[in-house]
C-alpha atoms as a PDB file:
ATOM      1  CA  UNK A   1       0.000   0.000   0.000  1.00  0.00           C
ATOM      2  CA  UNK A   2       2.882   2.205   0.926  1.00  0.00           C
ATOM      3  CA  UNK A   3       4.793   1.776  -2.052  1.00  0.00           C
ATOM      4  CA  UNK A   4       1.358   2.651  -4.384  1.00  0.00           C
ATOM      5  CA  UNK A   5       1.256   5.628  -2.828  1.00  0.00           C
ATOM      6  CA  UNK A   6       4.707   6.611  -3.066  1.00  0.00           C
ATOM      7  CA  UNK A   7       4.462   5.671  -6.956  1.00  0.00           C
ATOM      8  CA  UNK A   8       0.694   7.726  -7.454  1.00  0.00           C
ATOM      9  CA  UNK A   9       1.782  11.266  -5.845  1.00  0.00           C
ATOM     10  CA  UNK A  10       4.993  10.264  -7.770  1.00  0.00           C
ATOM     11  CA  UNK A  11       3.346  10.233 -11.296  1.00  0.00           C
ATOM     12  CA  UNK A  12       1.057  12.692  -9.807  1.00  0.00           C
ATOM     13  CA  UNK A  13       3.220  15.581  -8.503  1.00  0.00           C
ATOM     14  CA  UNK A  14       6.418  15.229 -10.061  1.00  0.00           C
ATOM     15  CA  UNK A  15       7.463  18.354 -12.343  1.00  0.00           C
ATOM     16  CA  UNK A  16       9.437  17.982 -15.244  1.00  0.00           C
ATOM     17  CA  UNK A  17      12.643  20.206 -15.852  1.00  0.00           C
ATOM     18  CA  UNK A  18      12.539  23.545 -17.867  1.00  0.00           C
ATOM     19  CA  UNK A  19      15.128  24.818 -19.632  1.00  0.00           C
ATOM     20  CA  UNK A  20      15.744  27.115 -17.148  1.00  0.00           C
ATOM     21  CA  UNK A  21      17.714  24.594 -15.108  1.00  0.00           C
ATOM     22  CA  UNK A  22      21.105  25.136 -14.272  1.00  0.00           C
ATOM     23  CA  UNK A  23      23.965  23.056 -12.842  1.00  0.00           C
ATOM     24  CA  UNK A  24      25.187  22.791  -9.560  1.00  0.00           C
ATOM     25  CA  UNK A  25      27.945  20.979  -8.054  1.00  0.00           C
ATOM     26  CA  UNK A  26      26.764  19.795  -4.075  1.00  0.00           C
ATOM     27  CA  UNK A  27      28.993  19.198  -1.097  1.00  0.00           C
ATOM     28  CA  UNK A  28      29.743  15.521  -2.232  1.00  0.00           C
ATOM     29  CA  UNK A  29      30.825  16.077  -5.570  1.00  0.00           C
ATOM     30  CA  UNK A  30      26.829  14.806  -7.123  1.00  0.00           C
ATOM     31  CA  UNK A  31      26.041  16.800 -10.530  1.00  0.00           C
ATOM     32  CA  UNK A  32      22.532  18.194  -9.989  1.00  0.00           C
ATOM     33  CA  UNK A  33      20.278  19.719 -12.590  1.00  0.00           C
ATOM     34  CA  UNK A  34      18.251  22.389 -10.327  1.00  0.00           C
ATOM     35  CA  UNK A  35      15.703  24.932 -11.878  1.00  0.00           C
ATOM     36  CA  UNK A  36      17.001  27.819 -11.685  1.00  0.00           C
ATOM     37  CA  UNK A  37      15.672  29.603  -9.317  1.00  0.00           C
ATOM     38  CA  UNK A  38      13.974  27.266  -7.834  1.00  0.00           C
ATOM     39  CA  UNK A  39      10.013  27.835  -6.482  1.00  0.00           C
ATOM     40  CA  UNK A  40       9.269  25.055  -4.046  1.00  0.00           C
ATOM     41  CA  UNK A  41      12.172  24.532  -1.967  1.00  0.00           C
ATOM     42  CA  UNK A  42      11.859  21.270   1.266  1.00  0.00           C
ATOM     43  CA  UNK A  43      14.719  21.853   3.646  1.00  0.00           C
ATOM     44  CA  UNK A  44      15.303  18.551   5.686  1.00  0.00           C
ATOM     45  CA  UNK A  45      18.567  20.520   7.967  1.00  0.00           C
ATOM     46  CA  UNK A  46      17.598  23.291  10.346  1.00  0.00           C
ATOM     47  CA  UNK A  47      21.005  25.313  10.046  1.00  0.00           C
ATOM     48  CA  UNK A  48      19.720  25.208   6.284  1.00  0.00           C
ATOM     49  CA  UNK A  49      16.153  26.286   7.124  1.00  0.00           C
ATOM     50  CA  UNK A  50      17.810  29.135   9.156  1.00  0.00           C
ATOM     51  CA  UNK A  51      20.160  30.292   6.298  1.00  0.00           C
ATOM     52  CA  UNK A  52      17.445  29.859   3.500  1.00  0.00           C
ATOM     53  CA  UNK A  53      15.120  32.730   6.093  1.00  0.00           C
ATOM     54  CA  UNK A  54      17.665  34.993   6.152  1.00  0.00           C
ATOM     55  CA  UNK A  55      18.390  35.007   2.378  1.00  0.00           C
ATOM     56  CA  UNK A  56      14.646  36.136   2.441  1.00  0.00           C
ATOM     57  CA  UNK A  57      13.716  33.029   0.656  1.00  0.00           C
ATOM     58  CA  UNK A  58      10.787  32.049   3.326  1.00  0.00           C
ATOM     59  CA  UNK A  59       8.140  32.191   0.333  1.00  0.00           C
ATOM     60  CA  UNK A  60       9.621  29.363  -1.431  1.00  0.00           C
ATOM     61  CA  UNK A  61      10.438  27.049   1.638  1.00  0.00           C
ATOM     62  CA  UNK A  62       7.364  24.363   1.280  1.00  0.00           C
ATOM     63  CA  UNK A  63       8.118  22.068   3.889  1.00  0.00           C
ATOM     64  CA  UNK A  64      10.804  21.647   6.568  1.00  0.00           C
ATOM     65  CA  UNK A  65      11.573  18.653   9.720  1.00  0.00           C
ATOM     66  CA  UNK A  66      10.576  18.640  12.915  1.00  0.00           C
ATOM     67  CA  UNK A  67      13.810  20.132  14.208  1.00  0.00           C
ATOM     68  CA  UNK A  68      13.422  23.055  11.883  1.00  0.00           C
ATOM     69  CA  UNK A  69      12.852  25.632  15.254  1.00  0.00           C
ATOM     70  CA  UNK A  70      13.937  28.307  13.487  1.00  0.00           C
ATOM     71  CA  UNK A  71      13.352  31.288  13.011  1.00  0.00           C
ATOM     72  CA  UNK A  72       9.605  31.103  14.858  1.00  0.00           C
ATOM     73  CA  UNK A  73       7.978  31.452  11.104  1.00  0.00           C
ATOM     74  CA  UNK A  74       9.342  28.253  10.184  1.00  0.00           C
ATOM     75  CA  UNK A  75       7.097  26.330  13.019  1.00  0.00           C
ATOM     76  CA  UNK A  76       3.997  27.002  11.157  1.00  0.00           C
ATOM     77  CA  UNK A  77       5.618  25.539   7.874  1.00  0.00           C
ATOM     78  CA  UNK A  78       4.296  22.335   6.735  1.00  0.00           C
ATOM     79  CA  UNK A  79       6.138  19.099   8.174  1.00  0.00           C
ATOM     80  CA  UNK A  80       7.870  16.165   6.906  1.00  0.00           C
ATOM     81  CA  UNK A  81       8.964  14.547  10.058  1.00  0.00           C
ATOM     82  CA  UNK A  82      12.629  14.089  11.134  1.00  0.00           C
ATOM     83  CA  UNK A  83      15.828  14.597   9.395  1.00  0.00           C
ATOM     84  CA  UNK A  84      16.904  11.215   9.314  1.00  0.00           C
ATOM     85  CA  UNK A  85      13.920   9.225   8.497  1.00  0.00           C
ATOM     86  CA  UNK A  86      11.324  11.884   7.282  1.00  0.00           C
ATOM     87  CA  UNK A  87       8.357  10.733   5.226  1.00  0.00           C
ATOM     88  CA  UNK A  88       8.461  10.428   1.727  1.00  0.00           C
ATOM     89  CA  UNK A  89       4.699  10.879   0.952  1.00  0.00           C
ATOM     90  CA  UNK A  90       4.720  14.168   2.934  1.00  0.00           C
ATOM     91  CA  UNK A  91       7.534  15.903   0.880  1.00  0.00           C
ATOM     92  CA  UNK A  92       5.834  14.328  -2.644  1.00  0.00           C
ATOM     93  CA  UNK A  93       2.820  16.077  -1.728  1.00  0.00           C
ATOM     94  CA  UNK A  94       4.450  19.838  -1.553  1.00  0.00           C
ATOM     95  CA  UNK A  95       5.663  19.238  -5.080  1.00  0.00           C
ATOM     96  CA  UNK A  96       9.298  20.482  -4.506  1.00  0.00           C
ATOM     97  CA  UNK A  97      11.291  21.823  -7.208  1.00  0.00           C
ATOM     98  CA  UNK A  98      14.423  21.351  -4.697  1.00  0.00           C
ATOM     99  CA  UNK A  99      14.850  19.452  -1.575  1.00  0.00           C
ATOM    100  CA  UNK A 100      18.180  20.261   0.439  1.00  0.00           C
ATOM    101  CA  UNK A 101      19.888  17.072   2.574  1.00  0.00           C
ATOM    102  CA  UNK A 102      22.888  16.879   4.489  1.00  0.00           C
ATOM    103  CA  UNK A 103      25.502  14.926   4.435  1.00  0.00           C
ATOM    104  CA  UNK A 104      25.500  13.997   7.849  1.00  0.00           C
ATOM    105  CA  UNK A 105      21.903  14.289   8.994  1.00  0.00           C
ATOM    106  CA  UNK A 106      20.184  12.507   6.063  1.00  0.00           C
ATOM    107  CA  UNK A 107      20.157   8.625   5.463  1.00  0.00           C
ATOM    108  CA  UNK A 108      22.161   8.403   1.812  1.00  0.00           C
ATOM    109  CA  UNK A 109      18.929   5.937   0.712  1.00  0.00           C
ATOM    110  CA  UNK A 110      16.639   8.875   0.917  1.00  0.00           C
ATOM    111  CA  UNK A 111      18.618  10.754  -0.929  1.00  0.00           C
ATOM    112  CA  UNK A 112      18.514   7.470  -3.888  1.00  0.00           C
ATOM    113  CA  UNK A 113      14.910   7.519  -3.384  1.00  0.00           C
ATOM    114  CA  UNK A 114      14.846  11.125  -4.508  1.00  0.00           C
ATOM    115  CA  UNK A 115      16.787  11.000  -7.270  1.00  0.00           C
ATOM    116  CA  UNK A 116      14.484   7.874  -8.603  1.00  0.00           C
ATOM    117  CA  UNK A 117      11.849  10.253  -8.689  1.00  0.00           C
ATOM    118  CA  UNK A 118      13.853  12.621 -10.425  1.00  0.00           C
ATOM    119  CA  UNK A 119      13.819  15.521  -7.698  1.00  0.00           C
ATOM    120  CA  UNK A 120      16.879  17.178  -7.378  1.00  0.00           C
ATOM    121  CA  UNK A 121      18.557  17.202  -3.659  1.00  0.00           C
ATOM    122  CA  UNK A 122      21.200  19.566  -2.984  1.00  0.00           C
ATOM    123  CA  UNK A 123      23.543  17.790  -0.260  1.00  0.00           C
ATOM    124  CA  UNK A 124      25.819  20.110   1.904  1.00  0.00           C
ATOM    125  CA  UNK A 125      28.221  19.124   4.339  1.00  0.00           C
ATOM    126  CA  UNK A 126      29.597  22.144   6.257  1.00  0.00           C
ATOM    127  CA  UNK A 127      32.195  20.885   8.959  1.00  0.00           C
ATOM    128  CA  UNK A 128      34.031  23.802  10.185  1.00  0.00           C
ATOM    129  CA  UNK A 129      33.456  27.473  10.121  1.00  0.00           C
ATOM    130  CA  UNK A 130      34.717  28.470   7.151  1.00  0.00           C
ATOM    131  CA  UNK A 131      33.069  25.798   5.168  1.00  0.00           C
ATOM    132  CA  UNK A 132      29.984  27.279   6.969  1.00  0.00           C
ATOM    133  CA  UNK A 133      30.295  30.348   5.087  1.00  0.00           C
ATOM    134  CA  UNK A 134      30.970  28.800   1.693  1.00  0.00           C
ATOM    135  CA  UNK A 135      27.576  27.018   2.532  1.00  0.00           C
ATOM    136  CA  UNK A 136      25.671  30.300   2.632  1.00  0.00           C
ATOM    137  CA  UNK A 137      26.943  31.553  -0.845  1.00  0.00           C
ATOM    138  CA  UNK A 138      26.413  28.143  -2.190  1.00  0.00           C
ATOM    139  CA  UNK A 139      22.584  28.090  -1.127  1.00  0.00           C
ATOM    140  CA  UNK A 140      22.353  31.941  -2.550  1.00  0.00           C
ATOM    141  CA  UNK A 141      23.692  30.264  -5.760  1.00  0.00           C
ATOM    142  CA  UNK A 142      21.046  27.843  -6.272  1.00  0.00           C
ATOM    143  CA  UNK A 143      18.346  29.477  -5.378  1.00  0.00           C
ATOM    144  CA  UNK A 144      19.159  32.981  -6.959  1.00  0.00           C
ATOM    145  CA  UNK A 145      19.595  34.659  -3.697  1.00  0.00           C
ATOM    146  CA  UNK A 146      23.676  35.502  -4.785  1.00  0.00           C
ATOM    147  CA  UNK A 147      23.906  39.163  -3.762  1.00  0.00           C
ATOM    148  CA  UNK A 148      22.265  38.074  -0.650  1.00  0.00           C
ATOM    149  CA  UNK A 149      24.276  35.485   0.442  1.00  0.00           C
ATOM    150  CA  UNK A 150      27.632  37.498  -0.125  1.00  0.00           C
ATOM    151  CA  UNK A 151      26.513  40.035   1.711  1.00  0.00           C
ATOM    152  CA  UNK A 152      25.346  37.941   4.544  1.00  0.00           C
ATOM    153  CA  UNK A 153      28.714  35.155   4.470  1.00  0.00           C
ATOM    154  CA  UNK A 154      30.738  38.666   4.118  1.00  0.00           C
ATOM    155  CA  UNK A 155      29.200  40.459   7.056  1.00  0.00           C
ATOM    156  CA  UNK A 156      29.771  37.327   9.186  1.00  0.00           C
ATOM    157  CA  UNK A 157      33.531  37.018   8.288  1.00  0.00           C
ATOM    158  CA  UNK A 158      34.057  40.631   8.666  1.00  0.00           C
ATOM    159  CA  UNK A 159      32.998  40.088  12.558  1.00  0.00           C
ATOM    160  CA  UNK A 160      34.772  36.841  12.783  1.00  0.00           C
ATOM    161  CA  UNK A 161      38.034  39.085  11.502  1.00  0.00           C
ATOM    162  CA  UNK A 162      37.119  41.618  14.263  1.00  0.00           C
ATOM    163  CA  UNK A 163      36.951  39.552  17.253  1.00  0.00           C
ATOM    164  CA  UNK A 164      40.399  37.549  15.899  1.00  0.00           C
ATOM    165  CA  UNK A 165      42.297  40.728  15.924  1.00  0.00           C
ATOM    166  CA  UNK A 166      41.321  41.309  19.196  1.00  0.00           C
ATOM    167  CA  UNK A 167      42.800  38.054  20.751  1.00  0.00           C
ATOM    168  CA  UNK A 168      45.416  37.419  18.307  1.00  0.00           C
ATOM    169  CA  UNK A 169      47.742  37.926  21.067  1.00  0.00           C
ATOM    170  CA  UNK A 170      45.772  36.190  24.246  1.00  0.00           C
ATOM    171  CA  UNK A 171      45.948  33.032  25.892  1.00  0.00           C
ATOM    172  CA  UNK A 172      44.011  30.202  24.455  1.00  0.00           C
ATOM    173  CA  UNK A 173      41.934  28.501  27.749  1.00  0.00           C
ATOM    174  CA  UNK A 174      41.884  24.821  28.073  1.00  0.00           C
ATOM    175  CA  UNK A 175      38.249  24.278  26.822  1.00  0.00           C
ATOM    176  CA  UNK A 176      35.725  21.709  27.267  1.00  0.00           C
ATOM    177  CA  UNK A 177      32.559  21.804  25.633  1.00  0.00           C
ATOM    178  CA  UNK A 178      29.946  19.630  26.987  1.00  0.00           C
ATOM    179  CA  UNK A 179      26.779  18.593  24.444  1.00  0.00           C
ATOM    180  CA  UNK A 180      25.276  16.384  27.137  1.00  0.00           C
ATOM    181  CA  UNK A 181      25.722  15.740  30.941  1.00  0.00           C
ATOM    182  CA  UNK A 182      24.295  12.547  31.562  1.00  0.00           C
ATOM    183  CA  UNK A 183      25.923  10.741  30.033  1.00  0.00           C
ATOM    184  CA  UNK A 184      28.491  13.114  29.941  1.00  0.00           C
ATOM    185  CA  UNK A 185      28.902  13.675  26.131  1.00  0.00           C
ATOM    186  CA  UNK A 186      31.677  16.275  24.730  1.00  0.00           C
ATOM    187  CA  UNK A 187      32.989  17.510  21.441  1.00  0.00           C
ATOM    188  CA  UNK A 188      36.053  16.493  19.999  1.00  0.00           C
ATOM    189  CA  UNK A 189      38.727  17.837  18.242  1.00  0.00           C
ATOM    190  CA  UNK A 190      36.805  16.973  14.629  1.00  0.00           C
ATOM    191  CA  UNK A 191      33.950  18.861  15.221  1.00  0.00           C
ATOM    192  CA  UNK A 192      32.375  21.935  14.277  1.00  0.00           C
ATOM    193  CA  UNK A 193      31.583  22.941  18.112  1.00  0.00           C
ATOM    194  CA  UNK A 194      35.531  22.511  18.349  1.00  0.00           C
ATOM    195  CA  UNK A 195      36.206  24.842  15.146  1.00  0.00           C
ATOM    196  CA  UNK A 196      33.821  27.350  16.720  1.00  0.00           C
ATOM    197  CA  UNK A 197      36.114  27.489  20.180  1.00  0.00           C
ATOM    198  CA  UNK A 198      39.470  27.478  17.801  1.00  0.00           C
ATOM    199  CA  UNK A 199      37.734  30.658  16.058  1.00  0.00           C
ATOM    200  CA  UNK A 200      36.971  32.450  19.635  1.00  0.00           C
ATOM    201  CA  UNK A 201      40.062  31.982  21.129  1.00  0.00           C
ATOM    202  CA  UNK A 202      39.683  28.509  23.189  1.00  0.00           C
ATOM    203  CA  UNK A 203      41.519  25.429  23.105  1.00  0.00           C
ATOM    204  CA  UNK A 204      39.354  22.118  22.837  1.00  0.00           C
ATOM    205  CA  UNK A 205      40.698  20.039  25.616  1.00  0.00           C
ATOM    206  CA  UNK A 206      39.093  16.859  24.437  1.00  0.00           C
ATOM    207  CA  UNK A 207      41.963  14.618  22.586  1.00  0.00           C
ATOM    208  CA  UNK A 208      41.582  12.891  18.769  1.00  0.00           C
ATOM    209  CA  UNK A 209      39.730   9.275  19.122  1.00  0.00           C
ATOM    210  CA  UNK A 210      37.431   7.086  17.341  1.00  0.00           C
ATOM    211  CA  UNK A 211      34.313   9.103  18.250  1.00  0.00           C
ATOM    212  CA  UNK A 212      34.079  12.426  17.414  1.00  0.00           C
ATOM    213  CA  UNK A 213      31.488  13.222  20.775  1.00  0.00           C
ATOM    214  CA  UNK A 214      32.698  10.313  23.238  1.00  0.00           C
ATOM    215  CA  UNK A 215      31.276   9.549  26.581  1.00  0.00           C
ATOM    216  CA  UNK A 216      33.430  10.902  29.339  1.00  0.00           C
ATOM    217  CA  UNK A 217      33.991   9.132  32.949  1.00  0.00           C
ATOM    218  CA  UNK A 218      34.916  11.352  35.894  1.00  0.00           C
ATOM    219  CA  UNK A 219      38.304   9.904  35.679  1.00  0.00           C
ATOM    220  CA  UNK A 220      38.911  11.435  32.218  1.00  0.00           C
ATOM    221  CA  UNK A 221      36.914  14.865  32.951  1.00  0.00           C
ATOM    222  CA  UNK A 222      39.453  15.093  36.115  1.00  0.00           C
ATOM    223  CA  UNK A 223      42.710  14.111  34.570  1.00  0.00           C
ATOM    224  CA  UNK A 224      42.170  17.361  31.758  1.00  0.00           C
ATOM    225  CA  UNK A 225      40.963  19.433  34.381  1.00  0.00           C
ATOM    226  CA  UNK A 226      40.198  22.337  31.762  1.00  0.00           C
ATOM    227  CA  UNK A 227      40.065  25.781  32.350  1.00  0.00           C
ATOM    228  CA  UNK A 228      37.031  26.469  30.867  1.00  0.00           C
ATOM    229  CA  UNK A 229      33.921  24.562  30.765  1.00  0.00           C
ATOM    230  CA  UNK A 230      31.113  24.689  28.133  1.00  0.00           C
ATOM    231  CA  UNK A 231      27.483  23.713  28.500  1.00  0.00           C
ATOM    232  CA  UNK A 232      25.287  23.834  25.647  1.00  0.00           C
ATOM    233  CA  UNK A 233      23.058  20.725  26.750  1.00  0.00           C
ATOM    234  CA  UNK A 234      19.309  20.081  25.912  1.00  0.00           C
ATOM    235  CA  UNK A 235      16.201  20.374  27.994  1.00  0.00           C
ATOM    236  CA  UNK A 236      15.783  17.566  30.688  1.00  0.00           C
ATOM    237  CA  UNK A 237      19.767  17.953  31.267  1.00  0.00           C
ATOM    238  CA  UNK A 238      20.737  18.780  35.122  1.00  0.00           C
ATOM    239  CA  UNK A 239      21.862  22.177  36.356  1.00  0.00           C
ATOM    240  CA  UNK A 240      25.187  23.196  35.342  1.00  0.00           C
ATOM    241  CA  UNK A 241      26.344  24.469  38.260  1.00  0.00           C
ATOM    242  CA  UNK A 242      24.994  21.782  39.905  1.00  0.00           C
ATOM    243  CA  UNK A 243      26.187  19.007  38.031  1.00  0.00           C
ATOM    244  CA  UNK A 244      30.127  20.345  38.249  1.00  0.00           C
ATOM    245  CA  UNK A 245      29.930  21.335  41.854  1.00  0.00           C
ATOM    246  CA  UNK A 246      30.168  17.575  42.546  1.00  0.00           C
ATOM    247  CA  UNK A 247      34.019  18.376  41.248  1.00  0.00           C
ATOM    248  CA  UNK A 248      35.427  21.703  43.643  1.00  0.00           C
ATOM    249  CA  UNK A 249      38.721  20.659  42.467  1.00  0.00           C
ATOM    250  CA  UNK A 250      38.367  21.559  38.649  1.00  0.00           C
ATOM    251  CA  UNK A 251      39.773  24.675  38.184  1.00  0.00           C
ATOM    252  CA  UNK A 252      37.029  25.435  35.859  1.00  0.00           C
ATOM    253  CA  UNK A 253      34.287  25.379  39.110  1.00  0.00           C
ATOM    254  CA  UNK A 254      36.915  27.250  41.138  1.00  0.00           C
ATOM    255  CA  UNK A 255      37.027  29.612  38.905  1.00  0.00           C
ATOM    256  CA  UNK A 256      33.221  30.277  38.173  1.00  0.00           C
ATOM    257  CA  UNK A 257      34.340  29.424  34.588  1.00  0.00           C
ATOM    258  CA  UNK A 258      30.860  27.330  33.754  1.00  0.00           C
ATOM    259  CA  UNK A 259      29.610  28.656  30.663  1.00  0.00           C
ATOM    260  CA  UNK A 260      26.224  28.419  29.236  1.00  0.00           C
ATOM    261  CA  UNK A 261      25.516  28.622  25.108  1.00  0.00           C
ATOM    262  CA  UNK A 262      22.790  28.433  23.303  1.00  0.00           C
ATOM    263  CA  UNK A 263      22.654  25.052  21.925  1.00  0.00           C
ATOM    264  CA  UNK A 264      21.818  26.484  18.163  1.00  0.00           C
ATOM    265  CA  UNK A 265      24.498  29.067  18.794  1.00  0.00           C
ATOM    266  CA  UNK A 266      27.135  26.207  18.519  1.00  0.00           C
ATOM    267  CA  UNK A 267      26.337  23.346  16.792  1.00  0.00           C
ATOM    268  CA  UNK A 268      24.298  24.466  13.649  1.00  0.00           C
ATOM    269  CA  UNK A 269      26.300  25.678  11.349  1.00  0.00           C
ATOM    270  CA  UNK A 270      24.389  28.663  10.297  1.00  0.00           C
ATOM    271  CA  UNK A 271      24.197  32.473  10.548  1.00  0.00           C
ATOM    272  CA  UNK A 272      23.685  31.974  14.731  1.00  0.00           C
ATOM    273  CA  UNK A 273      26.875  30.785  14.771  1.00  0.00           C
ATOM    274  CA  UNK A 274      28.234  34.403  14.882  1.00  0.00           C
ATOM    275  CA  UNK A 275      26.617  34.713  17.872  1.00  0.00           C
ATOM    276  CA  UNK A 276      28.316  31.588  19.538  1.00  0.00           C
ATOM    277  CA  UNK A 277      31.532  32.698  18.355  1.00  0.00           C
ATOM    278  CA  UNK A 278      30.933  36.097  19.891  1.00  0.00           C
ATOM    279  CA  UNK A 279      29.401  35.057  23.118  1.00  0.00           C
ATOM    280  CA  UNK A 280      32.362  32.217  23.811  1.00  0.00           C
ATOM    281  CA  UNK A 281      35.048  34.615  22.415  1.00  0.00           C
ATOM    282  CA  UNK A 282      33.831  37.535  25.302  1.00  0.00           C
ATOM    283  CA  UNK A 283      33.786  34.497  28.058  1.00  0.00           C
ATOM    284  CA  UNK A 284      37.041  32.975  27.264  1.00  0.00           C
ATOM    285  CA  UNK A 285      38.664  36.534  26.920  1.00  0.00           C
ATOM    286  CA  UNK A 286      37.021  38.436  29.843  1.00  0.00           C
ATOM    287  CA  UNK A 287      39.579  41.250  30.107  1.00  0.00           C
ATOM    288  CA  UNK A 288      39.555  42.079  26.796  1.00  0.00           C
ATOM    289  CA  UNK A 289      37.006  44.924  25.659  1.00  0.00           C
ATOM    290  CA  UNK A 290      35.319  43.970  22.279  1.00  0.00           C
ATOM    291  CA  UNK A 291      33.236  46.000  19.832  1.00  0.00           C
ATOM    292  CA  UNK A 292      29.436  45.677  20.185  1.00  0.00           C
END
């Protein structure tokens, strides 16, 4: 039954390219045939859903996941469920002239699925800051928003420059940044939450190992002892203060060096992340005086 309906809203809804299309290289080196610009646009990444708003694109977003938060316009978009498993039928059924995946959020099989039906799916795969930025002029490429997204990726870098110069000099805190607390859950060195601490001024404590967020013991939380401690953990998480007062000895509680970030702010790589940047750079660096 599934797989009928799949194949109806398929014959159904699918539209055929113009000869406006254009083409696009994506984040994993796919060739995609996108029409150019594109009217009907399902974002299945929130950092993507974020960037798309601020390019002033909201009247072509159709549909976005669950986890699309936002800005608070994009809760009353239509839904297709979550990133990694969203529903097929429900993303047919906006008639999308573009869907946008990533690399590391979206099951590779969806993205098979789409191309079966001949819908094109731009993949992007932003890991570190800068790649970040060359996301944002990529998405104003494809979807005709170019002056747009240079002037957004440039006004971003220009602050990024700004704070840099400030602390080109400074100490670089032993940082810890914690995603959850129980388990205990940090970010690695291959990270884009670690990237965003390199660009304020911190150094990620956590060392290189097969997981890029491992699970941390007290033993290993202990033997770092960092100077710094960052806590951007999700609702239903303990106190911060709480939680690390269990430790008096880490210079980071003796200190009052307990930081709290937005979630959002660090770990989607999106326009917020100026605002992580900025918020960890001012708490890392508290004697120096940066520009508002």
């Amino acid at each position: 039954m599934r797989k009928y309906l799949v194949l109806s809203l398929f014959f159904f809804f699918t539209i055929p390219f113009n000869a406006g299309s254009a083409q696009f290289t994506d984040a994993v080196n796919r060739q995609i045939s996108i029409p150019h610009p594109p009217q009907r646009i399902v974002s299945l990444v929130p950092s993507v859903t974020e960037i798309l708003f601020k390019l002033g694109l909201e009247k072509h977003i159709v549909a976005v996941t669950d986890f699309c938060t936002y800005p608070q316009a994009a809760l009353k978009l239509p839904k297709v469920g979550n990133y990694a498993d969203p529903s097929l039928e429900s993303i047919l059924l906006q008639k999308p002239d573009l869907i946008i995946a990533a690399a590391d959020m979206n099951r590779p099989a969806l993205v098979r699925r789409l191309e079966l039906l001949k819908i094109p799916v731009y993949v992007v795969y932003p890991q570190t800051v800068a790649e970040t930025l060359k996301t944002i002029q990529n998405l104003g490429k494809i979807t005709g928003a170019e002056e747009q997204s240079s002037q957004l990726a440039g006004s971003i870098k220009m602050k990024i420059q700004r704070i840099q110069q400030k602390i080109v000099n400074a100490k670089r805190p032993t940082t810890l940044e914690c995603v959850l607390l129980q388990p205990l859950t940090v970010a690695g060195p291959d990270t884009f939450v670690a990237d965003i601490i390199a660009t304020a001024g911190g150094h990620n404590i956590v060392p290189k190992g097969p997981s890029r967020y491992p699970t941390w013991n007290t033993e290993a939380l202990l033997s770092t002892n960092p100077e710094t401690i960052v806590v951007s953990s999700y609702p239903g998480q303990p106190d911060p203060n709480r939680y690390f007062d269990t430790w008096p000895q880490l210079q980071a509680v003796r200190n009052q060096r307990i930081i709290h970030i937005d979630a959002d702010w660090i770990h989607r790589p999106g326009p917020r992340m100026i605002l992580g940047i900025e918020t960890l750079a001012k708490a890392l660096h508290p004697d120096i005086e940066f520009d508002e």
